[in-house]
Protein backbone atom coordinates (compact mmCIF):
# COMPACT_ATOMS: atom_id res chain seq x y z
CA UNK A 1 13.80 -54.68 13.35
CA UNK A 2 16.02 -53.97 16.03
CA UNK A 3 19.22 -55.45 15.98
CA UNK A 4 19.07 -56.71 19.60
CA UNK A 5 15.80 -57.91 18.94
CA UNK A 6 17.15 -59.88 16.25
CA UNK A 7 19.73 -61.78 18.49
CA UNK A 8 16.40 -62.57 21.01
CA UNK A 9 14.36 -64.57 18.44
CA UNK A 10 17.71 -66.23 17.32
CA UNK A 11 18.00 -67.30 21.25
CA UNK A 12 14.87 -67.78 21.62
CA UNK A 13 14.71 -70.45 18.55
CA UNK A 14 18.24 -71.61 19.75
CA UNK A 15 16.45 -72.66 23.51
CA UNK A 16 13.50 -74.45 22.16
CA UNK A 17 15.48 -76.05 19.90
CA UNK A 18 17.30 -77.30 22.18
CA UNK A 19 14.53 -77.97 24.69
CA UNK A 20 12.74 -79.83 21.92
CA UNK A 21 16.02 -81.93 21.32
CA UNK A 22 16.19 -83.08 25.13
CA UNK A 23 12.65 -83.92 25.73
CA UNK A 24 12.59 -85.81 22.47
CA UNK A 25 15.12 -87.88 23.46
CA UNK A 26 17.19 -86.84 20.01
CA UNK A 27 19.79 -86.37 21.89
CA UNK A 28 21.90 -89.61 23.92
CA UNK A 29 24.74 -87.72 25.40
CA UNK A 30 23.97 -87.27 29.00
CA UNK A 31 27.15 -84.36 28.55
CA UNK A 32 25.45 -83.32 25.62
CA UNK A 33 22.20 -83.34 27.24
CA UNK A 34 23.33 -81.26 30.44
CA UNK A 35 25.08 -78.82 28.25
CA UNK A 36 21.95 -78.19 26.16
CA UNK A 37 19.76 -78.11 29.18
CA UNK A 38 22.29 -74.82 30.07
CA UNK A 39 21.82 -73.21 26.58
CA UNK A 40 18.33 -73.54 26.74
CA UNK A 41 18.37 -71.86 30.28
CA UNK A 42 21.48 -68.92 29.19
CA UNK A 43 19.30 -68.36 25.98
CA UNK A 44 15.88 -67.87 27.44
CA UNK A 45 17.37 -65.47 30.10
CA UNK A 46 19.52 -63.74 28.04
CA UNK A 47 16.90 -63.76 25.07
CA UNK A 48 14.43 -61.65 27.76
CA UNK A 49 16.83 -59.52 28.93
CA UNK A 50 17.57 -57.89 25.20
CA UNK A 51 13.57 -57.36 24.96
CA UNK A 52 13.42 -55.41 27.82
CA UNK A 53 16.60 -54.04 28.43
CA UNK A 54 15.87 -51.01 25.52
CA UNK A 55 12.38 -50.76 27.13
CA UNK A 56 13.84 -50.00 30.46
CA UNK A 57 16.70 -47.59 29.20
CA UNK A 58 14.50 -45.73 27.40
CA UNK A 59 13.90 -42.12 28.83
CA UNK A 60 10.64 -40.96 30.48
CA UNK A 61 7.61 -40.23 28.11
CA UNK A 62 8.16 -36.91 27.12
CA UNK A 63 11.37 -36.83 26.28
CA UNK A 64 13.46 -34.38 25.39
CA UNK A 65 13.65 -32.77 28.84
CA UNK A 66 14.22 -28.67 30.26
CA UNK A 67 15.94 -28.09 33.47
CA UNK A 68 14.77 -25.12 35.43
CA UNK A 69 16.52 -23.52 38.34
CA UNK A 70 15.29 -20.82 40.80
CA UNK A 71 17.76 -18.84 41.96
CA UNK A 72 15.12 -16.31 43.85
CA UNK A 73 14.18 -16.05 47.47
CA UNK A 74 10.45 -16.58 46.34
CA UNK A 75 8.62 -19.59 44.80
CA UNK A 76 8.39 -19.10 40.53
CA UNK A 77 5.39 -20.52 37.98
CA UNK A 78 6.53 -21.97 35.00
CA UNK A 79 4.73 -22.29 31.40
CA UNK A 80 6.50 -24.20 28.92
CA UNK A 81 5.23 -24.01 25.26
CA UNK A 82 1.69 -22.18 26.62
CA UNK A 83 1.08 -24.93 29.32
CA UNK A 84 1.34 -24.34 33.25
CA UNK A 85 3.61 -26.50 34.66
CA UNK A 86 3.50 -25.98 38.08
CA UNK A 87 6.15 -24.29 40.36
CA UNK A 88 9.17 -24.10 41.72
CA UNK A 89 9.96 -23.21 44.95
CA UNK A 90 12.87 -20.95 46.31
CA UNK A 91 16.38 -21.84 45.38
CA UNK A 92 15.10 -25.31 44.41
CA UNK A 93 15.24 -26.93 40.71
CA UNK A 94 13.09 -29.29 38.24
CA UNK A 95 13.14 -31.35 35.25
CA UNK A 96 10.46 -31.04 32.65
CA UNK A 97 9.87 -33.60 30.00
CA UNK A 98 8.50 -31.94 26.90
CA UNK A 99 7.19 -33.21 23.33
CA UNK A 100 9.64 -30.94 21.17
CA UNK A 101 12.22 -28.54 21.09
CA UNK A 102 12.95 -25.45 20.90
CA UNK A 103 10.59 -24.51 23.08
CA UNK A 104 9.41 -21.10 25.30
CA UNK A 105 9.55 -21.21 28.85
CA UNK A 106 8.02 -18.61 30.99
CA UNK A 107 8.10 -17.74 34.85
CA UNK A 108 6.91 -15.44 37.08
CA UNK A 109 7.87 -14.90 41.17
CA UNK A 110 4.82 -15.50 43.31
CA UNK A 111 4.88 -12.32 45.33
CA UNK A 112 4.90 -12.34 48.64
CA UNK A 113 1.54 -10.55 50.18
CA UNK A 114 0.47 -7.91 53.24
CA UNK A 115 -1.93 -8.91 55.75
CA UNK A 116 -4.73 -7.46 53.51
CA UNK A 117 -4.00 -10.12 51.08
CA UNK A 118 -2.26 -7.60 48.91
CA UNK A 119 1.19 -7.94 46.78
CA UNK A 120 4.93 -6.85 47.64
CA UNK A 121 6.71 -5.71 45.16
CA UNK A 122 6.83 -5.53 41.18
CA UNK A 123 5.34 -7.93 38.98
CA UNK A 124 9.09 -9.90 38.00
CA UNK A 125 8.75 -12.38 35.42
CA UNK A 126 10.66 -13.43 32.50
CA UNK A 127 10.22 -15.30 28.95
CA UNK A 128 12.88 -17.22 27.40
CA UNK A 129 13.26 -18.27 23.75
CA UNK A 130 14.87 -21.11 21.63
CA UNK A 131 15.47 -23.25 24.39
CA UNK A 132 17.06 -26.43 23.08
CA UNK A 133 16.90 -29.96 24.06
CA UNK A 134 18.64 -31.11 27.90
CA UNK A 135 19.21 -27.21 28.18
CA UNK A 136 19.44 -25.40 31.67
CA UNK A 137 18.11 -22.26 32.47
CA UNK A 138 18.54 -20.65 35.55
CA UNK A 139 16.07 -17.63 36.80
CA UNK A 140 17.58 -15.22 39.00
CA UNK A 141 17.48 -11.69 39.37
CA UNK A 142 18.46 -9.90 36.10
CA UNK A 143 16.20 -10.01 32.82
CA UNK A 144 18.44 -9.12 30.21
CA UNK A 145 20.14 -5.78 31.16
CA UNK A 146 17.56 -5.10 34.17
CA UNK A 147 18.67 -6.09 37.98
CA UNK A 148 16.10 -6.55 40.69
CA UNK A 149 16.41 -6.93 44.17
CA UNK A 150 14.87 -8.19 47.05
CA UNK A 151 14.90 -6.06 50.28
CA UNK A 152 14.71 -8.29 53.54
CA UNK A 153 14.12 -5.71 56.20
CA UNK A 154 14.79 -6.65 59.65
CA UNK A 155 13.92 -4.40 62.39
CA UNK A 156 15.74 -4.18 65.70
CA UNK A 157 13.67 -1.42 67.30
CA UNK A 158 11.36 -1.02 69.72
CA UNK A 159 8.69 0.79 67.22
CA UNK A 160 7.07 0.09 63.81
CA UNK A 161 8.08 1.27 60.58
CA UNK A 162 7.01 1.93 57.13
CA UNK A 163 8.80 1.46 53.95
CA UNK A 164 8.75 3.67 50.80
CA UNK A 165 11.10 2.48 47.56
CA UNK A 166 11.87 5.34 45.03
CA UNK A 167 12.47 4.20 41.55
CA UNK A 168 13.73 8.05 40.26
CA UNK A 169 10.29 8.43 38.08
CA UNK A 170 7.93 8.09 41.06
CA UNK A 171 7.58 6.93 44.63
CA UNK A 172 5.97 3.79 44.99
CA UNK A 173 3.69 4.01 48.03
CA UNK A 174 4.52 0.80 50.32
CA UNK A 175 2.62 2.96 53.27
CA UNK A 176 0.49 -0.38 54.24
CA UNK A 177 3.48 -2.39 54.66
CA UNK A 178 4.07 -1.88 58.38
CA UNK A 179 7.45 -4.13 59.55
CA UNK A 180 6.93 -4.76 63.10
CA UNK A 181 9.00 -4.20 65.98
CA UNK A 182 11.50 -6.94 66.21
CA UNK A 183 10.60 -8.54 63.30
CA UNK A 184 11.96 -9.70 59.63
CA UNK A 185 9.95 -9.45 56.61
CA UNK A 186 10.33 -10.37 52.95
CA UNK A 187 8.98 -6.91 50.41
CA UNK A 188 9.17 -8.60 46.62
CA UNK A 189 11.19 -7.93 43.89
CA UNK A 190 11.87 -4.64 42.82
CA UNK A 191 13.59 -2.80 39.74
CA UNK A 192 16.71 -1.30 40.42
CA UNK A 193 17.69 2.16 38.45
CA UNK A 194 20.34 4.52 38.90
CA UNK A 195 17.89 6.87 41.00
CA UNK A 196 16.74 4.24 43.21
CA UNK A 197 16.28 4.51 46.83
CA UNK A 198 14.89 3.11 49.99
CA UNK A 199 13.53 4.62 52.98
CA UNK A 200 11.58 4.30 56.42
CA UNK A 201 9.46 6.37 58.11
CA UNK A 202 9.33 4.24 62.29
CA UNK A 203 7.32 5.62 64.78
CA UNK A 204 8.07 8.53 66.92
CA UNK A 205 10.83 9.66 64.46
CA UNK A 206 10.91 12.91 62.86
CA UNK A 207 13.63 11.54 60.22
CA UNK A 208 12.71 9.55 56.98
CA UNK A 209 14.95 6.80 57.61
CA UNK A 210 16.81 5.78 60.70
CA UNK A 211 19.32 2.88 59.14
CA UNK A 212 22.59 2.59 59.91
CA UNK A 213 24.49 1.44 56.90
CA UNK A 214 27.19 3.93 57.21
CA UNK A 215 28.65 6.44 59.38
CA UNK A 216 26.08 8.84 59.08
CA UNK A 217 22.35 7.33 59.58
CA UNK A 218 20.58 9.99 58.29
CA UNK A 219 21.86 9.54 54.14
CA UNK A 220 19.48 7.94 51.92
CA UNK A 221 20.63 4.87 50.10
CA UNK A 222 21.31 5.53 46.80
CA UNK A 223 21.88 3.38 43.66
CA UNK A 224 25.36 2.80 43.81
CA UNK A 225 25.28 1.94 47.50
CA UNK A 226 22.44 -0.73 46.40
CA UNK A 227 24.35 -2.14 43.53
CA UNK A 228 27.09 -3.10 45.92
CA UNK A 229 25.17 -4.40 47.93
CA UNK A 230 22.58 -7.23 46.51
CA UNK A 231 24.12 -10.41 46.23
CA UNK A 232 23.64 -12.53 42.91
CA UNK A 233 22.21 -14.56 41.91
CA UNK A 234 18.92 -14.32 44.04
CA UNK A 235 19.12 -10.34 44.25
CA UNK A 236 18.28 -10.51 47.85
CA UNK A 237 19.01 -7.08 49.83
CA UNK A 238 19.71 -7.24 53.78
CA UNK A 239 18.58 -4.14 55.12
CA UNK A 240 18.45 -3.81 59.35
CA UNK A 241 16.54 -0.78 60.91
CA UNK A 242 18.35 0.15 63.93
CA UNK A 243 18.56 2.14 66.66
């Protein structure tokens, strides 16, 4: 038994024993009588309040717990030991109760989509091991040795333009992804590699790209200009088409 819980039946015997005393008349003292009226009263109260008290500090059901932060422009699922748990949104955090430790945690960025209902970007999801009781893990745009990022496009012309992202094995056709004139939108996570460019193709343009991010417009990014570029941890990428 509890040690607390101990003291409460000792109270609690204490208070009707002295409850018993007064009403019995055992006792002729009316100062004797007052003060056991009181001890009655302190022990009942105090005799409840060490039964509850560990019920009420005890933690949530489910305890130990996982805190999970998303560091990402986009919204993140999260499985922890096979079981959905719902999401997370952007740059926004949770606290999962769980029935053991270690445990696995996955996530994986809900994508944003094109107007024919299709996905942006890279699949981007991670898988973490081992994690330990009250432990914090934070999802942001590197998975072990591999960065992402997350090109936010706006577009301060007059005209429409398509994107294309080169990953230095193979162009990844982003032909349907039109960014409107005047307009900023969100493309997904993508890998970054050493070969890795980005380019546009706007209307009424003979060039591949017409972004100014240097002196001369007409240079494809390259890797170490992205590298330099993304800011950590949510890998975002500002990128502005201009005239």
């Amino acid at each position: 038994m509890r040690i607390e819980y101990t003291f409460a039946f000792i109270l609690i015997l204490l208070s009707v024993g002295s409850f018993v005393a007064v009403r019995k008349g055992w006792i002729n003292s009316k100062t004797i009588e007052y003060l056991a009226n009181i001890i009655t009263i302190v022990s009942a109260i105090f005799s409840i309040f060490l039964i509850l008290f560990p019920l009420l500090s005890q933690s949530p059901s489910g305890d130990p717990r996982i805190n999970v932060v998303n560091n990402l422009e986009l919204p993140v699922t999260v499985t922890i030991e096979g079981e959905s748990r719902g999401r997370i949104n952007a740059h926004q955090e949770k606290t999962y109760f769980i029935n053991s430790f270690p445990a696995t945690v996955e996530w994986s960025a809900i994508p944003p989509k094109t107007s024919l209902g299709t996905n942006m970007g890279e699949r981007f999801a991670g898988t973490i091991n081992n994690v330990n009781n009250n432990a914090t893990i934070n999802i942001d745009n590197l998975i072990k040795d591999q960065m992402y990022f997350f090109p936010q496009i706006t577009n301060k012309t007059d005209v429409s333009c398509r994107v294309s992202f080169d990953s230095g094995l193979a162009v990844i056709n982003q032909s349907k992804i039109t960014i409107n004139a005047h307009t900023v939108v969100d493309l997904g996570y993508y890998k970054l590699n050493k070969d890795s460019t980005i380019y546009f193709h706007c209307e009424g343009s003979d060039l591949p790209i017409v972004i100014k991010w240097q002196a001369n417009p007409n240079i494809l990014r390259i890797f170490g200009d992205l590298e330099g570029e993304i800011e950590s941890p949510s890998g975002i990428l500002h990128l502005v088409i201009d005239d």
